[in-house]
C-alpha atoms as a PDB file:
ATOM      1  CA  UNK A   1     -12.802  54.576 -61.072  1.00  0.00           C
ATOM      2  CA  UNK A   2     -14.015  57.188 -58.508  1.00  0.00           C
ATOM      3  CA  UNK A   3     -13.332  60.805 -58.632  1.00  0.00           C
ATOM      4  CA  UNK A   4     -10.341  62.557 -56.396  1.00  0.00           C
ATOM      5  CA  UNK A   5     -11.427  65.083 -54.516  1.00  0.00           C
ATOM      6  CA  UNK A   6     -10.010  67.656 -56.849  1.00  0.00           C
ATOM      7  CA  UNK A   7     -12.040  66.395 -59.702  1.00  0.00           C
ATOM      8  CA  UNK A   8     -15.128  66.103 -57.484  1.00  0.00           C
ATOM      9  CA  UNK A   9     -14.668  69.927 -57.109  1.00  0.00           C
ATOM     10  CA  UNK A  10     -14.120  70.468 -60.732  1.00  0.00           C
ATOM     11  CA  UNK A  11     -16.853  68.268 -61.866  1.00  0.00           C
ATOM     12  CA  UNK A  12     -19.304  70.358 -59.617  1.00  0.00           C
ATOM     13  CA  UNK A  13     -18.040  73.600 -61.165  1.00  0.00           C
ATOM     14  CA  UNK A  14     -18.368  72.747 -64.309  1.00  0.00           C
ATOM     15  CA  UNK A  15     -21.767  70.807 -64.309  1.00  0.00           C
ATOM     16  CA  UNK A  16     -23.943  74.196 -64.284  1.00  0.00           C
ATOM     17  CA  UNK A  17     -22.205  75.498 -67.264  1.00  0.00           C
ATOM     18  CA  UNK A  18     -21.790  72.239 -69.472  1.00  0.00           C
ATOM     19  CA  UNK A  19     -24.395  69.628 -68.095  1.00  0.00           C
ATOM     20  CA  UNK A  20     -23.429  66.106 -67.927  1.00  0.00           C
ATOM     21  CA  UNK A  21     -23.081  65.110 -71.348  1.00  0.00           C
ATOM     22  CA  UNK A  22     -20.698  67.591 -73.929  1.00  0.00           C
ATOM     23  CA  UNK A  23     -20.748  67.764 -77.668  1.00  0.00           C
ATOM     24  CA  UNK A  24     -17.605  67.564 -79.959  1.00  0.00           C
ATOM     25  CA  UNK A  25     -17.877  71.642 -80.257  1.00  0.00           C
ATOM     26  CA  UNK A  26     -17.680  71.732 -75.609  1.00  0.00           C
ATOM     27  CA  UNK A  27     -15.350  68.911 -75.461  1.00  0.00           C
ATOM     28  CA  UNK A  28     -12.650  70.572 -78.334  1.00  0.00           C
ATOM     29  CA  UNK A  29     -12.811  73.670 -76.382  1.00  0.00           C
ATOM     30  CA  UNK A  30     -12.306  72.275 -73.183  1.00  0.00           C
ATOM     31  CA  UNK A  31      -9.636  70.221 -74.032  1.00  0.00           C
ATOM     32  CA  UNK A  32      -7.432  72.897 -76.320  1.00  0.00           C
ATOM     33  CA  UNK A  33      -8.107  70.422 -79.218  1.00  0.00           C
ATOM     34  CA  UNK A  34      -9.887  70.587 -82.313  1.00  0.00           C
ATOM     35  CA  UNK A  35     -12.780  68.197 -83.192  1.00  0.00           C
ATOM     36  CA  UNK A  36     -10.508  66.610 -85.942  1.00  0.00           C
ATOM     37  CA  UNK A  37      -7.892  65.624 -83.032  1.00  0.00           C
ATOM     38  CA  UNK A  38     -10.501  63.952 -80.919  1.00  0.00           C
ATOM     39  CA  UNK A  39     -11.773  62.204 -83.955  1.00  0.00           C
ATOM     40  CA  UNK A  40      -7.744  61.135 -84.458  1.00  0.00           C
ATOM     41  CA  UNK A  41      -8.046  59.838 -80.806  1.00  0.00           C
ATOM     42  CA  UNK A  42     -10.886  58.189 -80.834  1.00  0.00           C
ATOM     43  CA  UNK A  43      -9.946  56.408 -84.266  1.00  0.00           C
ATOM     44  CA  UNK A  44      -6.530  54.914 -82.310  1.00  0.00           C
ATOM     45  CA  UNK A  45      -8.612  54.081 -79.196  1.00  0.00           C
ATOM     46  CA  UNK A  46      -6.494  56.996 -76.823  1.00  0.00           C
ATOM     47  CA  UNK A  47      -8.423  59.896 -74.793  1.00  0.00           C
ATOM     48  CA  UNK A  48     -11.324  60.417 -73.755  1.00  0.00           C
ATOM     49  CA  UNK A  49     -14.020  57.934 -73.425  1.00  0.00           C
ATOM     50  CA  UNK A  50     -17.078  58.828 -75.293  1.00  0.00           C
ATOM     51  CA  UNK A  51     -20.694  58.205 -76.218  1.00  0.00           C
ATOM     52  CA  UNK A  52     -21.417  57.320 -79.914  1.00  0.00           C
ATOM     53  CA  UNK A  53     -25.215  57.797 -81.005  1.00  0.00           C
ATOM     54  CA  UNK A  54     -26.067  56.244 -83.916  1.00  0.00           C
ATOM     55  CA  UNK A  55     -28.307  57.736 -86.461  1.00  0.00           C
ATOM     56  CA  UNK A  56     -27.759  60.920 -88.062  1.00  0.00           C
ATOM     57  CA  UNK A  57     -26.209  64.222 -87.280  1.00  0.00           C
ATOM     58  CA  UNK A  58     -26.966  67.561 -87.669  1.00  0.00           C
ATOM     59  CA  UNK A  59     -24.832  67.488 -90.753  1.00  0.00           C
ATOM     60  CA  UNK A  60     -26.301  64.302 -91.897  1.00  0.00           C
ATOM     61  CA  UNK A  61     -22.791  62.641 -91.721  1.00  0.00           C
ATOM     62  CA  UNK A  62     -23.344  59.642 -89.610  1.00  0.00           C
ATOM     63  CA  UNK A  63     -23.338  59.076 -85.680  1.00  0.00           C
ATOM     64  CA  UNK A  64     -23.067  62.112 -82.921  1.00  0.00           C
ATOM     65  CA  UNK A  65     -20.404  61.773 -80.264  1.00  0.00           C
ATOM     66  CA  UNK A  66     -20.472  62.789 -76.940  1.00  0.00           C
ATOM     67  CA  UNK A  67     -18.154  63.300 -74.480  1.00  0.00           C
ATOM     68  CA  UNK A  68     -19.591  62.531 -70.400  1.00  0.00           C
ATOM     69  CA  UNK A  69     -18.512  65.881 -68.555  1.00  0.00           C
ATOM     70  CA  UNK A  70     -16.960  63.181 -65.661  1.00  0.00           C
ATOM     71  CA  UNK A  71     -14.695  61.339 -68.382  1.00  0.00           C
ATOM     72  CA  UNK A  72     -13.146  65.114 -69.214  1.00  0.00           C
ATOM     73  CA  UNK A  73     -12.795  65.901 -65.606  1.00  0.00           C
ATOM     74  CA  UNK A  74     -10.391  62.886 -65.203  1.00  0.00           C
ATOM     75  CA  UNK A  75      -8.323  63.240 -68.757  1.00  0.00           C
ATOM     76  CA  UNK A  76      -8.002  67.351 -68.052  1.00  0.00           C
ATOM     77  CA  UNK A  77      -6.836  66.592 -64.095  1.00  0.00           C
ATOM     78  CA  UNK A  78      -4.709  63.201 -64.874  1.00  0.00           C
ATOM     79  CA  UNK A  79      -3.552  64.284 -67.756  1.00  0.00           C
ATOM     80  CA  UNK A  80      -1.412  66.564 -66.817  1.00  0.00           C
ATOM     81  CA  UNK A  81       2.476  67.252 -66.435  1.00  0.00           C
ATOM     82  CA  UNK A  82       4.240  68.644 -63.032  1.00  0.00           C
ATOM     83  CA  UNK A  83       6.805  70.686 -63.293  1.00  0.00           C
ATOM     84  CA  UNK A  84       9.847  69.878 -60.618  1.00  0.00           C
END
């Protein structure tokens, strides 16, 4: 799926500042969730669609995640509620 307009703009914003790819840590703050909720969402297959590294972490406690800064332009811009 292509980017709207809208998201085009927001992606190009927001690529300076983040880069393409964001870490838990980015994405949580981003989003207004913490890492434990994406973890929740990713678990039950809803959200964002991410990158899972195998190997290692920082923390030694398995695979990183990542998020791609164009899959959080479309959940933050389609996933929200009008009001009437």
């Amino acid at each position: 799926m292509k980017l709207t307009d809208e998201q085009k703009e927001l992606y190009s914003l927001m690529l300076p500042i983040y880069g393409a790819i964001l870490n838990q840590g980015q994405t949580a703050k981003l989003t207004n969730k913490s890492t434990m909720t994406l973890a929740r969402m990713r678990a039950k297959g809803i959200g964002i669609p991410f990158i899972k590294e195998d190997g290692k972490s920082e923390q030694g406690n398995g695979a990183r995640i990542f998020y791609p800064l164009q899959e959080v332009v479309k959940y933050l811009t389609e996933n929200t509620m009008k009001t009437l």
